[in-house]
PDB file of N, CA and C in Angstrom:
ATOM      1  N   UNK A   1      86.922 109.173 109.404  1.00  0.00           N
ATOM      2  CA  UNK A   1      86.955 108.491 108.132  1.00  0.00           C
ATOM      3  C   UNK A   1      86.893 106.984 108.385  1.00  0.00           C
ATOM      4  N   UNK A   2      86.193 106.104 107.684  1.00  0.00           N
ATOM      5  CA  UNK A   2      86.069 104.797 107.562  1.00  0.00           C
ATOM      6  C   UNK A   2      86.844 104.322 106.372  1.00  0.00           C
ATOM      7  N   UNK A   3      87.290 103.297 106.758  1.00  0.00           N
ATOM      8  CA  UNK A   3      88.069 102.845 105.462  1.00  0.00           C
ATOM      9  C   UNK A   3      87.072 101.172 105.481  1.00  0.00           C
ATOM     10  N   UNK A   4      87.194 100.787 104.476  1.00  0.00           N
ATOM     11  CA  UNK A   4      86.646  99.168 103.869  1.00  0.00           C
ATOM     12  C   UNK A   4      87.175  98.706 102.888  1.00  0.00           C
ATOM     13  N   UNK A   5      87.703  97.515 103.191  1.00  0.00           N
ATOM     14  CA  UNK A   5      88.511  96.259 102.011  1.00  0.00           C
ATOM     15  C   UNK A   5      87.202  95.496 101.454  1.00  0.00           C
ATOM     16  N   UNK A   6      87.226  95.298 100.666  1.00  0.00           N
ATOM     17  CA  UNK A   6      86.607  94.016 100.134  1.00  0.00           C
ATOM     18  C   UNK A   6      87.443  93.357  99.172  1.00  0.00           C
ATOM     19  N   UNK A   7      87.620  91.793  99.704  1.00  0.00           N
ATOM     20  CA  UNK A   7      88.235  90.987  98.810  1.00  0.00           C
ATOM     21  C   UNK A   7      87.921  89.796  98.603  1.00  0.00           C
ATOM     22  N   UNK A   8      87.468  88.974  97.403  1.00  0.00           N
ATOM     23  CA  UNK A   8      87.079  88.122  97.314  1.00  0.00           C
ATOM     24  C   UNK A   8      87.378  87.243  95.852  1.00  0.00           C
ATOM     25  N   UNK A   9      86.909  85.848  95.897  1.00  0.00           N
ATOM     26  CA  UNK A   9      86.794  84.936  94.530  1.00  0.00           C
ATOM     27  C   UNK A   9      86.564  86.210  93.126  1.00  0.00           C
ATOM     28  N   UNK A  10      86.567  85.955  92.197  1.00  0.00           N
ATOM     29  CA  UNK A  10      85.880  86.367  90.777  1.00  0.00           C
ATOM     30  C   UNK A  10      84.243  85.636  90.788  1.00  0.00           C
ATOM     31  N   UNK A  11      83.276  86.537  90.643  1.00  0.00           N
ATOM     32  CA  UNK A  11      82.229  85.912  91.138  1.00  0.00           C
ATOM     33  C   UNK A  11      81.754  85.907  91.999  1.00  0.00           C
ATOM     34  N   UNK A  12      82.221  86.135  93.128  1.00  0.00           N
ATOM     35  CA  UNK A  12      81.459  86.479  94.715  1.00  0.00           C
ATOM     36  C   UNK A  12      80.626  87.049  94.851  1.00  0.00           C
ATOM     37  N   UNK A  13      80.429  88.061  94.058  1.00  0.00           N
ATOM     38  CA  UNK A  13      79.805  89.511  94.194  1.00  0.00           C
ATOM     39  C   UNK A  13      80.149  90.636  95.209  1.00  0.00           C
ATOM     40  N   UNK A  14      81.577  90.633  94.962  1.00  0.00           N
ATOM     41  CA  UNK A  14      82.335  92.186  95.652  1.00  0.00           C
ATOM     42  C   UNK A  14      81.356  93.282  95.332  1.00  0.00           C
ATOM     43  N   UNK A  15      81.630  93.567  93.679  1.00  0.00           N
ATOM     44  CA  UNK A  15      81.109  94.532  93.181  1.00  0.00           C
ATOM     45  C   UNK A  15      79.913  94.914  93.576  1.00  0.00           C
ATOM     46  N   UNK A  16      78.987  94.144  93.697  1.00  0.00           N
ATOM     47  CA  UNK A  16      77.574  93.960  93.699  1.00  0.00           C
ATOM     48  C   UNK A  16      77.431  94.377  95.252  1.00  0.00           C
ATOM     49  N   UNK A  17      77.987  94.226  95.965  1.00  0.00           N
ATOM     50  CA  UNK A  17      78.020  94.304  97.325  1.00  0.00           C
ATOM     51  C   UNK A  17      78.373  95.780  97.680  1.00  0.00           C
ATOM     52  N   UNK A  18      79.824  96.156  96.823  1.00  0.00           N
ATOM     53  CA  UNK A  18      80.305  97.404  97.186  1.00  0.00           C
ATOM     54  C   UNK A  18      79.237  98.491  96.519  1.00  0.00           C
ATOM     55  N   UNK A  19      78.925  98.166  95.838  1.00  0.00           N
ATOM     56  CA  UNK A  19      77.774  99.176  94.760  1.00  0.00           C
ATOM     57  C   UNK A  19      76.372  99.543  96.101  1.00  0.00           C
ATOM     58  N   UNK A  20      76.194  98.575  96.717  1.00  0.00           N
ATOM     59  CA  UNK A  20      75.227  98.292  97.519  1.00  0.00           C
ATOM     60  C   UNK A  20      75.714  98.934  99.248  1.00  0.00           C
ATOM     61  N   UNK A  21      76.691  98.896  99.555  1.00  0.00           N
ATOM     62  CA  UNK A  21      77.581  99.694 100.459  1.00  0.00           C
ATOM     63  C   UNK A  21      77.812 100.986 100.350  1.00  0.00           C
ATOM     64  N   UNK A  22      78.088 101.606  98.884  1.00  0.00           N
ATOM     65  CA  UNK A  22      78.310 102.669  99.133  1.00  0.00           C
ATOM     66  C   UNK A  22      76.633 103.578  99.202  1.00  0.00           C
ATOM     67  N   UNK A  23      75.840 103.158  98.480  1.00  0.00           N
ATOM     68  CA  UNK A  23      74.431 103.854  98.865  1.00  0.00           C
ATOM     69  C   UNK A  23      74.531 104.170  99.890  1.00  0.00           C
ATOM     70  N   UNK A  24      74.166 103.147 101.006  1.00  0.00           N
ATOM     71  CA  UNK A  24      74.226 103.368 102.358  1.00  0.00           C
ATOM     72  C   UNK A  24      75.018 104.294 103.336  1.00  0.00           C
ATOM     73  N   UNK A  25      76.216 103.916 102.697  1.00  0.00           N
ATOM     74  CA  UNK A  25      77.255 104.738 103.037  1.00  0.00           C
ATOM     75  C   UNK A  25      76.693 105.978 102.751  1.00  0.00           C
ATOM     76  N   UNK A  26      76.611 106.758 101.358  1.00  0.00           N
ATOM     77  CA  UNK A  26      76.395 107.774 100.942  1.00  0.00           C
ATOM     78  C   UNK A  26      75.055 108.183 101.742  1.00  0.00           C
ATOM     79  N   UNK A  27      74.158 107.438 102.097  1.00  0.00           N
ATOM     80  CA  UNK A  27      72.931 107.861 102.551  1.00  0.00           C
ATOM     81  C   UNK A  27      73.641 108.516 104.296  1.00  0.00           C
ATOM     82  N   UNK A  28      74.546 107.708 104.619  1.00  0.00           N
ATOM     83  CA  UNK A  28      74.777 108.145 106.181  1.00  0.00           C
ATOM     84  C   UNK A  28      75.308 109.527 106.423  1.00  0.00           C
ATOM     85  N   UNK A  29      76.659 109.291 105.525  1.00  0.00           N
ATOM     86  CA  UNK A  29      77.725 109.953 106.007  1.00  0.00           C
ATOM     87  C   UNK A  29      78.284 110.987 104.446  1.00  0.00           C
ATOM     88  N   UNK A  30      77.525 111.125 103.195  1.00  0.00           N
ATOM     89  CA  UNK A  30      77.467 111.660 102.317  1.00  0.00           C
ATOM     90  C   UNK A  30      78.121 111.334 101.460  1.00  0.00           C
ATOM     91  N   UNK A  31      79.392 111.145 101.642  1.00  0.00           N
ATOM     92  CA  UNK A  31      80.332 110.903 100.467  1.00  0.00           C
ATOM     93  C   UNK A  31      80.948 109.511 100.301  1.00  0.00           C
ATOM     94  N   UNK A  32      81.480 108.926  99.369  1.00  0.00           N
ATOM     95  CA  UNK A  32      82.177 107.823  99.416  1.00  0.00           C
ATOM     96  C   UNK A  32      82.859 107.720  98.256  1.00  0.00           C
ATOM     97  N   UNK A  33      84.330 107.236  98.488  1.00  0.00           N
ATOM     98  CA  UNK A  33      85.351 107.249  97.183  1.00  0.00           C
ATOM     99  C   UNK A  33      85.729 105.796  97.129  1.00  0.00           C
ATOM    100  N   UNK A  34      85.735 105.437  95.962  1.00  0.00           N
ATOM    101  CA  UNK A  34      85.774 103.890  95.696  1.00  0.00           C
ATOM    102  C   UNK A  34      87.470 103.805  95.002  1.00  0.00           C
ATOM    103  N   UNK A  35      87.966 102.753  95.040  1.00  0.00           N
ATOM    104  CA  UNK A  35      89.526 102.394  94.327  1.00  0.00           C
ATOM    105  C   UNK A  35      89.247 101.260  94.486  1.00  0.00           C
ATOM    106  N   UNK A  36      90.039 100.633  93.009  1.00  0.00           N
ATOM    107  CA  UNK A  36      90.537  99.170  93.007  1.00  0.00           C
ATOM    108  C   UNK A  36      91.880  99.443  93.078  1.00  0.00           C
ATOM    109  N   UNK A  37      92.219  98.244  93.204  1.00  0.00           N
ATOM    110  CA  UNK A  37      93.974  97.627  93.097  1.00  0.00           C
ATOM    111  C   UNK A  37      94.156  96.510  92.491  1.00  0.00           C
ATOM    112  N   UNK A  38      94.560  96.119  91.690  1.00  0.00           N
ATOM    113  CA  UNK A  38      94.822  95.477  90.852  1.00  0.00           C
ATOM    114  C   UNK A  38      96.052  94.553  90.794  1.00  0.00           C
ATOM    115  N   UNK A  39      96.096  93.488  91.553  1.00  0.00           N
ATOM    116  CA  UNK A  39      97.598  92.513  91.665  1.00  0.00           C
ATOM    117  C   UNK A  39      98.020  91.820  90.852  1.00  0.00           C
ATOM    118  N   UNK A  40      99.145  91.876  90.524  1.00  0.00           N
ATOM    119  CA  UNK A  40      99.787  90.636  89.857  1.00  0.00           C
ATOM    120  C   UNK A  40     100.267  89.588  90.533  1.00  0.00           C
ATOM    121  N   UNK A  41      99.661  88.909  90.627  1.00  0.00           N
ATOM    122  CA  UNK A  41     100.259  87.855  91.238  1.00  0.00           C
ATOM    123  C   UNK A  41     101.709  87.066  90.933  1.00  0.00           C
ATOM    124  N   UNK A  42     101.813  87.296  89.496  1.00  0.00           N
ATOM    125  CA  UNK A  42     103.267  86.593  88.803  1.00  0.00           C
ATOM    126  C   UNK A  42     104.660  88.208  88.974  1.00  0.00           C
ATOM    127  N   UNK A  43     103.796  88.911  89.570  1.00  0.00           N
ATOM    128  CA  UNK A  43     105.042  90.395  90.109  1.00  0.00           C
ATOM    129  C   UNK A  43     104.996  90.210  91.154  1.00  0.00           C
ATOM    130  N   UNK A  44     106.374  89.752  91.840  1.00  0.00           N
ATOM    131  CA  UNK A  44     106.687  89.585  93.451  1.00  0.00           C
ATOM    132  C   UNK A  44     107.602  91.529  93.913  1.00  0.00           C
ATOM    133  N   UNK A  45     107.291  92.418  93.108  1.00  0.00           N
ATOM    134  CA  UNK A  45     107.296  93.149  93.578  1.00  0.00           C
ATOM    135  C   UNK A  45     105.996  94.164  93.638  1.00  0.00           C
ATOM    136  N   UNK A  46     104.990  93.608  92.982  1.00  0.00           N
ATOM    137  CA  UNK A  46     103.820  94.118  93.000  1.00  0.00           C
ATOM    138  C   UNK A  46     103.225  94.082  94.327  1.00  0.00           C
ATOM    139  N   UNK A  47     103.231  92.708  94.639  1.00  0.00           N
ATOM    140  CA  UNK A  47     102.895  92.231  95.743  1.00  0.00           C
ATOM    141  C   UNK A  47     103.433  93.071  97.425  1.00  0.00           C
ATOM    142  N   UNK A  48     104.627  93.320  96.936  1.00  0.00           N
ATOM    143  CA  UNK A  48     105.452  93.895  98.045  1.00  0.00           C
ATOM    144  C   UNK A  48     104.677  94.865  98.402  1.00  0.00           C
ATOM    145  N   UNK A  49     104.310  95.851  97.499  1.00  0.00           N
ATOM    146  CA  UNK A  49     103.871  97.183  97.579  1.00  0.00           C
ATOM    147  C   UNK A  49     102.474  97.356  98.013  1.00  0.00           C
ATOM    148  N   UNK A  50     101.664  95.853  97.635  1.00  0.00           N
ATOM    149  CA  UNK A  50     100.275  96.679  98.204  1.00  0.00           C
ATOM    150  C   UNK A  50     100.319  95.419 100.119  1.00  0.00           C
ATOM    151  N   UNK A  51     101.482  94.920 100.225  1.00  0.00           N
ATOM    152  CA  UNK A  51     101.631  94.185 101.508  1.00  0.00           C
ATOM    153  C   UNK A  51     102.195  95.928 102.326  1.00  0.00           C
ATOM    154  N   UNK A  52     102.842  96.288 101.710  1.00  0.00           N
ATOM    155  CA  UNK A  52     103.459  97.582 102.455  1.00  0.00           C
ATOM    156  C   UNK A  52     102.610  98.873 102.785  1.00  0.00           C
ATOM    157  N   UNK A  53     101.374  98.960 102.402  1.00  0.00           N
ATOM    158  CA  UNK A  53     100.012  99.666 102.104  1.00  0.00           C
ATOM    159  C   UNK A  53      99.508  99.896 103.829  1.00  0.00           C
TER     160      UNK A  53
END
């Protein structure tokens, strides 16, 4: 199994990138499962949890 982060500005083009990754992906190795995570930055226990990940 491969795992991949992408993290970046608003605007970077994550999305655009990951959309474009998983083809490939899917073309190699067949399958691919995508998740976001979603931080709060103003929750210092939010934070905890995806540092503990």
């Amino acid at each position: 199994m491969t795992q991949v982060a992408i993290d970046g500005i608003d605007g970077a083009g994550k999305t655009t990138f990951a959309d474009a990754l998983a083809v490939e992906l899917e073309k190699s190795r067949g399958s691919v499962i995508r998740a976001s995570v979603l931080i709060n930055n103003n929750d210092p226990d939010a934070s905890r949890i995806i540092r503990a990940c």
